[in-house]
Protein backbone atom coordinates (compact mmCIF):
# COMPACT_ATOMS: atom_id res chain seq x y z
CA UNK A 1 -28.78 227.10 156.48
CA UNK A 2 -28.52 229.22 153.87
CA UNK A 3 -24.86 229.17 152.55
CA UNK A 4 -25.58 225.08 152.78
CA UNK A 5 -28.22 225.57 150.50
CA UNK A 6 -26.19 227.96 148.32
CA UNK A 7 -23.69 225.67 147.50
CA UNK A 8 -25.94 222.51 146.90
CA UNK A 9 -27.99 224.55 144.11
CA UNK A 10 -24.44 225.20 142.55
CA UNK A 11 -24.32 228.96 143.84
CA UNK A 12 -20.88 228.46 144.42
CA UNK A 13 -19.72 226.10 141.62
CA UNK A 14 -17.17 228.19 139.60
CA UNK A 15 -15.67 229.31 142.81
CA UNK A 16 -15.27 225.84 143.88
CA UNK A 17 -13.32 224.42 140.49
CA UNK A 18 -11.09 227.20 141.10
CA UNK A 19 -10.24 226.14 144.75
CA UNK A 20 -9.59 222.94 143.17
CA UNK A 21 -7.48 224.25 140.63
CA UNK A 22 -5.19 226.29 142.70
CA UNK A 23 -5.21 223.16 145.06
CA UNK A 24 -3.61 220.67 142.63
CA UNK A 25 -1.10 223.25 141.08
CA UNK A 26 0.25 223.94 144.80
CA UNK A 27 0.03 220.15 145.79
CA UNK A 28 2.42 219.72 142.83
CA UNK A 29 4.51 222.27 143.67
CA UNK A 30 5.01 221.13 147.35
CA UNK A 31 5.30 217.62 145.77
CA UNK A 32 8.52 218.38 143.85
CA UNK A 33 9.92 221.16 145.89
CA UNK A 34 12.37 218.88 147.62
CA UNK A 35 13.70 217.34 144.59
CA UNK A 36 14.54 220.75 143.13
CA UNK A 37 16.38 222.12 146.42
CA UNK A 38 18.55 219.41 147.15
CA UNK A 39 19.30 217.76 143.70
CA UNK A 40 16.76 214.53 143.81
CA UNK A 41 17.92 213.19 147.26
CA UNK A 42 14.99 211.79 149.44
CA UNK A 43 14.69 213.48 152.63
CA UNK A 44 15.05 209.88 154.15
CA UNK A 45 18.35 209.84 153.14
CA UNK A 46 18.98 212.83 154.36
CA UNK A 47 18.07 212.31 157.60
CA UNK A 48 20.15 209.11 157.74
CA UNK A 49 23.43 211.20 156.36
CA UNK A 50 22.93 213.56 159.23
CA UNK A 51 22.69 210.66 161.65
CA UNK A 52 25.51 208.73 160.25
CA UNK A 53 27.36 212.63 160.15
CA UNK A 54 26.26 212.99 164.49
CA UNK A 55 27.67 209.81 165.01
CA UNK A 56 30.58 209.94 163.13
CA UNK A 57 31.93 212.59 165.97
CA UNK A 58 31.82 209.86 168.16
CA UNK A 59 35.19 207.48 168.71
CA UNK A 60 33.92 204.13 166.16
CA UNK A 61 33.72 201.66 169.23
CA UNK A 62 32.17 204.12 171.25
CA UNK A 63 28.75 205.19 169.17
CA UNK A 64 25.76 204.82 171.53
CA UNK A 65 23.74 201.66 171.31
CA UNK A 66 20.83 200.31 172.87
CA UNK A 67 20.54 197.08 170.52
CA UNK A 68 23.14 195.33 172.62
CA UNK A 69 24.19 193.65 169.18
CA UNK A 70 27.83 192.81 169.35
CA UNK A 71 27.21 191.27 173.12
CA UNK A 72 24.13 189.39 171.53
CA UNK A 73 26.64 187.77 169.07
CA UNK A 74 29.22 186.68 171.41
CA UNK A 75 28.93 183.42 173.23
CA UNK A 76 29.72 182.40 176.63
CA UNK A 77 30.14 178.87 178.05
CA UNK A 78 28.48 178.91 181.89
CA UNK A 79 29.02 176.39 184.05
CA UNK A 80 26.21 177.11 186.67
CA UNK A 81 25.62 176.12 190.42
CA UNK A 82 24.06 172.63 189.30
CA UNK A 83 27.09 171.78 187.40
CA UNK A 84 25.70 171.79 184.31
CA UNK A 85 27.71 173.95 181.26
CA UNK A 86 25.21 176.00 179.17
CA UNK A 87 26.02 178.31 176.53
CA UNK A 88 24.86 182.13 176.69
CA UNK A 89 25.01 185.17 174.40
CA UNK A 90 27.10 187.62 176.10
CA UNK A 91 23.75 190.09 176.16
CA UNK A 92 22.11 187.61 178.15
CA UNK A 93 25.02 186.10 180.46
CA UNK A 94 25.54 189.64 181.48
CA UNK A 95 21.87 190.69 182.90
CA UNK A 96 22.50 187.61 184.94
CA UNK A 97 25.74 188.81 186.46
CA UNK A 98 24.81 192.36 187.32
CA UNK A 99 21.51 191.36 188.92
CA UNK A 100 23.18 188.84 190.72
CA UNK A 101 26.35 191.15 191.47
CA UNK A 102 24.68 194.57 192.07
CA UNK A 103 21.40 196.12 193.52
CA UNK A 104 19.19 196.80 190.70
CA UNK A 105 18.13 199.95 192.87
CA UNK A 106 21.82 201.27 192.45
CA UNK A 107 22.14 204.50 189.57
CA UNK A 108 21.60 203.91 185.74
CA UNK A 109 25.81 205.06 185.38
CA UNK A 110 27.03 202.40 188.50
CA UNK A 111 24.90 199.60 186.92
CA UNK A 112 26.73 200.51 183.51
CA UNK A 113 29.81 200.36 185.45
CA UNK A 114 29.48 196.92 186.58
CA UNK A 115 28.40 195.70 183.20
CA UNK A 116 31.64 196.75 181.86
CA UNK A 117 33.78 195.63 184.87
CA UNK A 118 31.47 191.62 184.56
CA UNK A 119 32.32 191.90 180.99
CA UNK A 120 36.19 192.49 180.94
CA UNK A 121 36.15 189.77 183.71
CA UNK A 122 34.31 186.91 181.08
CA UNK A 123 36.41 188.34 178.55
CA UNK A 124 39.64 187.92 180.45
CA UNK A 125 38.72 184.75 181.59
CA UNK A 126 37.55 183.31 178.31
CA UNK A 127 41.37 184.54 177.11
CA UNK A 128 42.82 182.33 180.17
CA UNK A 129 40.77 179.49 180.60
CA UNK A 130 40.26 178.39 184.33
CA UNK A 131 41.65 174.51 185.26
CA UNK A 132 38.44 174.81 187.39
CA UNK A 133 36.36 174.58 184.91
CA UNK A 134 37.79 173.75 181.45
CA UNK A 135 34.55 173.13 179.75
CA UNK A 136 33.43 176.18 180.43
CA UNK A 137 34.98 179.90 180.00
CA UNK A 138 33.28 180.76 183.38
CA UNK A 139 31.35 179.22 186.19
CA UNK A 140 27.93 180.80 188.31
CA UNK A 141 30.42 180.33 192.10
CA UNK A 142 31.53 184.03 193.17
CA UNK A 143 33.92 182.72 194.89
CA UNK A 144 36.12 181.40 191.75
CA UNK A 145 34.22 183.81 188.81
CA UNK A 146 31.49 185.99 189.51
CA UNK A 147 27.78 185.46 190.59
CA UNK A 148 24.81 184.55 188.30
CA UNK A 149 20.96 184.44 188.81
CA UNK A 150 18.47 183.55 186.07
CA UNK A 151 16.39 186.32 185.00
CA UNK A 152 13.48 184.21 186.75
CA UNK A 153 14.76 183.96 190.08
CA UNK A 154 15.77 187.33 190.13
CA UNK A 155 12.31 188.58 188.59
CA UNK A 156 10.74 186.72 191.59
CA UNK A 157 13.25 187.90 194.17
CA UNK A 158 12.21 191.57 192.97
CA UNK A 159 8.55 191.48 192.99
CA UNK A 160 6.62 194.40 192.17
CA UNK A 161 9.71 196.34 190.99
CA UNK A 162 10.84 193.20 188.55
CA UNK A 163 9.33 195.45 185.63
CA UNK A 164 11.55 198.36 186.33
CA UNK A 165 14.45 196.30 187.46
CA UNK A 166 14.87 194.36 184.45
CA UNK A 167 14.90 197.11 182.08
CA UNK A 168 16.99 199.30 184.04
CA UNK A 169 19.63 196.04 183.71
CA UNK A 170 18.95 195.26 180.14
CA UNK A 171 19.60 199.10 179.53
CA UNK A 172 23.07 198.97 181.17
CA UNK A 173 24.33 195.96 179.01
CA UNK A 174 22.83 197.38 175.70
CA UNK A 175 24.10 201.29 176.59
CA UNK A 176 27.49 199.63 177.27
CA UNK A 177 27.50 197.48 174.03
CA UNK A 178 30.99 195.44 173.85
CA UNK A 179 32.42 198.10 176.22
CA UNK A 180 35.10 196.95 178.89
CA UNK A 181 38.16 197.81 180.35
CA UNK A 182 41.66 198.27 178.71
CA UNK A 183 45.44 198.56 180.65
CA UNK A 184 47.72 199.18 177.44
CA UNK A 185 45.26 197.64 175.12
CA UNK A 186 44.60 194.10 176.91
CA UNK A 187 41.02 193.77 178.85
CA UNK A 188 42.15 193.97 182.70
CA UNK A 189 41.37 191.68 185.91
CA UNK A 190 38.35 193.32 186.31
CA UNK A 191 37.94 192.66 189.75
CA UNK A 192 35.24 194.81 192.16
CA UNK A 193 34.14 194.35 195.97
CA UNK A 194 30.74 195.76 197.79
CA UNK A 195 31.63 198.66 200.15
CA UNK A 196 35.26 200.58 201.09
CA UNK A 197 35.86 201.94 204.39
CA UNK A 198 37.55 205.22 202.81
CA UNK A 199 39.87 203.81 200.24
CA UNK A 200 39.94 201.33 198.07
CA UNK A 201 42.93 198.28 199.07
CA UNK A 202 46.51 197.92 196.74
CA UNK A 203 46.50 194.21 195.37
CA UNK A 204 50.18 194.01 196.70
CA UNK A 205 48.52 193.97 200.34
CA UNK A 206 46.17 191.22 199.39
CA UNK A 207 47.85 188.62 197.34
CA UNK A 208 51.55 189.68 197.32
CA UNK A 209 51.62 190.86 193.44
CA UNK A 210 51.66 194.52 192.58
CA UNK A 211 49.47 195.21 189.76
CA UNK A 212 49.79 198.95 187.90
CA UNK A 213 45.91 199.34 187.53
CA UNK A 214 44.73 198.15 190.59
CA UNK A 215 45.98 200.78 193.35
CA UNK A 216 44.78 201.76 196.10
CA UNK A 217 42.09 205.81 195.82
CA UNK A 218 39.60 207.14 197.51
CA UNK A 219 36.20 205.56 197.50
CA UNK A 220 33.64 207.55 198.73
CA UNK A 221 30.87 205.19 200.22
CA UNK A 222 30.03 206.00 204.13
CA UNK A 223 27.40 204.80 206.36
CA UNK A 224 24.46 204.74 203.46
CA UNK A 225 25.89 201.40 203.02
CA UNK A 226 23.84 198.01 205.03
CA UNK A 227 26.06 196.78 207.27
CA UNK A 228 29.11 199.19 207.40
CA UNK A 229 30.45 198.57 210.31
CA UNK A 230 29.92 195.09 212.05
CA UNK A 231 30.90 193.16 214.71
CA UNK A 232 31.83 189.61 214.98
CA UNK A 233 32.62 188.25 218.59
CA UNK A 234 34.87 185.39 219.37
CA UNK A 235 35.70 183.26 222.85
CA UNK A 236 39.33 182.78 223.55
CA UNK A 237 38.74 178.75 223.17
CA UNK A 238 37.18 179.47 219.52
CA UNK A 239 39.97 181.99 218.47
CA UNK A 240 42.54 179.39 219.84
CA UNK A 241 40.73 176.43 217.94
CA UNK A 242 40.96 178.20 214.55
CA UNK A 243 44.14 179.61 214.39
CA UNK A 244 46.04 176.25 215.40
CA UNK A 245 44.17 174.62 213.18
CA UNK A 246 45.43 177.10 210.41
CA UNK A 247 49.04 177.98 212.04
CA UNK A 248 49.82 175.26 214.22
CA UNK A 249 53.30 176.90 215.28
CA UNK A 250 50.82 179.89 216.82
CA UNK A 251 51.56 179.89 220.49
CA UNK A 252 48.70 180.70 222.27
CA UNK A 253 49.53 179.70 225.24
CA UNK A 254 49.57 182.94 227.33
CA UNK A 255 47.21 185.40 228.72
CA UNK A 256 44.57 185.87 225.81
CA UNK A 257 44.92 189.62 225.72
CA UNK A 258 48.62 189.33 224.48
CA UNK A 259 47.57 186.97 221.10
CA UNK A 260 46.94 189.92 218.84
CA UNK A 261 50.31 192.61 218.45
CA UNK A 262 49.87 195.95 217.04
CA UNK A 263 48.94 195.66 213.47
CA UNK A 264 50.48 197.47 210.70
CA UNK A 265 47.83 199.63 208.77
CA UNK A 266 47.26 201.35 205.32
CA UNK A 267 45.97 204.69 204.79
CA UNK A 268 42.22 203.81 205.07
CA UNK A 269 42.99 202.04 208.15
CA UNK A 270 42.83 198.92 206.59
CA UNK A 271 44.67 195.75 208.19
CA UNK A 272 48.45 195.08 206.39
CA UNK A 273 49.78 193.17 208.85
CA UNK A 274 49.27 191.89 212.66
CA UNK A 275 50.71 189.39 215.18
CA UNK A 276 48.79 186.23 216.38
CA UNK A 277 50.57 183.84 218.45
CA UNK A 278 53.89 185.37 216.98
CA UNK A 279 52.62 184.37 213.27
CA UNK A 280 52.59 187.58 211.38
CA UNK A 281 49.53 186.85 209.47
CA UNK A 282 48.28 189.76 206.85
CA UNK A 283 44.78 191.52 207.04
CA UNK A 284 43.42 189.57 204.31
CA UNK A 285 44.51 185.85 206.14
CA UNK A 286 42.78 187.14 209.55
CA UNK A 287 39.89 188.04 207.48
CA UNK A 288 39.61 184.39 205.81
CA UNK A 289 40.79 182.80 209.59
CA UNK A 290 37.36 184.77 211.33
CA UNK A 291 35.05 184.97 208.14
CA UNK A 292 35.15 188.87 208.90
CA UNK A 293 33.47 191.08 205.81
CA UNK A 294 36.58 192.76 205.46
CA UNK A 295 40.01 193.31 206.71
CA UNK A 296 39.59 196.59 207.78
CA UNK A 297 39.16 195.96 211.48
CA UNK A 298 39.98 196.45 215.05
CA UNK A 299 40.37 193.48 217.72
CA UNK A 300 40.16 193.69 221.38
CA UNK A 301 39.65 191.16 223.99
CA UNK A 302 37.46 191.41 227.46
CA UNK A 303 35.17 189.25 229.36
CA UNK A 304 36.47 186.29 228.06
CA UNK A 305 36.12 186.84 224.25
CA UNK A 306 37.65 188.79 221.43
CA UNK A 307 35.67 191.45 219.57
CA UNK A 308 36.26 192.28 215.84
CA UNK A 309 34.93 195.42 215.34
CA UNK A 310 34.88 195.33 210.63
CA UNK A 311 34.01 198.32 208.38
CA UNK A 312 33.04 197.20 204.74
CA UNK A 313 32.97 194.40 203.08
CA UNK A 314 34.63 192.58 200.46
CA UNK A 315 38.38 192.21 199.42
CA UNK A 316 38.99 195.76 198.73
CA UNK A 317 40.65 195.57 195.65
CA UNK A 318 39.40 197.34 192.34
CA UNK A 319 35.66 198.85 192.14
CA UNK A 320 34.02 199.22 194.88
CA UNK A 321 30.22 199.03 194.04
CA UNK A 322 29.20 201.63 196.98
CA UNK A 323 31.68 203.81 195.83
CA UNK A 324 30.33 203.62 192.46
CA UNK A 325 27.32 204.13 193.06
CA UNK A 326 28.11 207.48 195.36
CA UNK A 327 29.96 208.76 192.49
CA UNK A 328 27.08 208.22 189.89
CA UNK A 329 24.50 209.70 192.16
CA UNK A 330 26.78 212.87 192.28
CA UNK A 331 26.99 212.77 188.54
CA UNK A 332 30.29 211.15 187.48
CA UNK A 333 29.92 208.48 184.27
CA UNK A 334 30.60 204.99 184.43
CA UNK A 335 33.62 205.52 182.33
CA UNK A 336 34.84 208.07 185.27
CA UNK A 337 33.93 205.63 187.71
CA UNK A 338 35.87 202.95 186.12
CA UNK A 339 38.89 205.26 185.51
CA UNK A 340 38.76 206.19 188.74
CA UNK A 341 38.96 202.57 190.59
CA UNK A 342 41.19 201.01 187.77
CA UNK A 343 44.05 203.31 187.80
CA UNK A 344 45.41 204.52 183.97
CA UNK A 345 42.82 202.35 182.57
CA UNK A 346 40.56 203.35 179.34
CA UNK A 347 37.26 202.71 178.21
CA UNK A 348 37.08 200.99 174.90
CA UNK A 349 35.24 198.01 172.90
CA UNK A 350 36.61 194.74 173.54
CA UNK A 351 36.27 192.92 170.10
């Protein structure tokens, strides 16, 4: 108590104006230090040079973003399940694809991946217009474009995790900002598929057309993956039915056990080619005649019926999303992972 009464009666008065003194003359000092040392620039600009000076090291249409601003200024046309056309931003069309397309529980680099691979596709299809839809630049059917869900429906769908979920998406479109994939400087047919069985499938096998970009490499999914291997059993009468309805010059009139030859096989044991009825149909048309998930498969025939035995599932051709996802989880980038599946392709902004 007594120091506080020391310096009410004024004990301390003179010491005090000094303090006060000294205080303002260094205040002023620290004040205009920063003016003197680095000729009158604000440190606020200075900070923003060194920014602009980090990011300059970076290739121009690769600087990190998390705005999502070039996608939020492109539009897309949509025509979605109901028919109706609706227009999009690209930002916004593209959450909708990759929660429809991949599991939101996949890694932070696959999701990226498939945000780049959904928005070459738009892009590519926006340059060639569909005669299936020619109001719109794409449609919401997976089966001619690639899948949609509204960010309701999947928000629902998710539950508890739609918090985490929807973030993790809207950071993979914003951290991949315009981003897609280039073959000699034109966006690519971006096209992916869910699970490999080893290796990913040539396009020549599937559709007849050899494409440089999309060859077949290793994909290193396994059984991790739901449903990997599956079975789908047929009776004799029910094979019979729907391949003469699809090949009517099949004969099938023989001991069952003789319909399927020997098929002809890729590296990852994938289907090429195979006998029915002495039609040589290819994996890919046995897949679509049985509605197997993929055509890498085995067929045998015994008590009366014919048993598919399928690993995978999807075409085969381009990314597989298993596979990308095993690669992120062991580290690799989505721009390795798309290098990887889409062979002598580059990473680079798409407008």
């Amino acid at each position: 108590m007594a120091a506080r009464e020391e310096v009410k009666n004024g004990y301390f008065g003179q010491g005090t104006r000094l303090v006060v003194t000294v205080s303002l003359a260094l205040a002023a000092v620290l004040f205009f230090l920063p003016l003197l040392v680095i000729g009158g620039t604000p440190l606020r600009e200075e900070n923003d040079a060194e920014g602009g000076e980090n990011e300059a090291t970076l290739p121009i249409d690769r600087a990190i973003t998390t705005s999502a601003a070039r996608d939020k200024g492109r539009a897309v046309r949509l025509k979605t399940d109901d028919g109706q056309v609706v227009e999009l931003t690209m930002a916004d069309y593209l959450w909708g694809v990759v929660a429809a397309e991949m599991p939101a529980s996949f890694e932070e680099e696959a999701l990226k991946a498939q945000a780049c691979a959904a928005r070459t596709y738009t892009v590519s299809r926006q340059n060639n217009p569909s005669d299936k839809h020619p109001d719109a630049d794409i449609c919401s059917d997976s089966t001619c474009c690639q899948a949609y869900i509204d960010r309701s429906d999947a928000e629902a769908r998710w539950g508890l995790n739609a918090g985490v979920y929807s973030e993790k998406i809207e950071q993979a479109v914003a951290e991949t900002d315009a981003l897609g994939i280039l073959y000699e400087g034109q966006p690519i047919q971006a096209l992916f598929f869910s699970s490999a069985a080893g290796k990913t499938v040539d396009a020549v096998e599937v559709w007849g057309n050899s494409v440089d970009y999309l060859k077949s490499v290793d994909s290193p999914e396994g059984d991790e993956v739901p449903n990997y291997h599956t079975q789908a059993v047929f009776s004799a009468d029910e094979v019979k039915a729907l391949t003469l309805a699809a090949y009517p010059g099949a004969d099938l009139s023989g001991d069952p056990s003789a319909w399927f030859g020997t098929a002809s096989r890729n590296e990852g044991g994938g289907v090429i080619s195979i006998p029915l009825g002495g039609v040589t149909l290819t994996g890919s048309q046995v897949r679509s005649l049985f509605s197997l998930r993929s055509a890498t498969f085995t067929v045998s025939y015994g008590e009366g019926g014919f048993t598919f035995d399928v690993t995978g599932y999807g075409h085969g051709v381009g990314m597989s999303q298993y596979g990308a996802n095993s690669m992120a989880a062991s580290g690799s980038t989505f721009e390795e992972i798309l290098t990887w599946y889409y062979t002598g392709a580059q990473v680079a902004a798409l407008w």
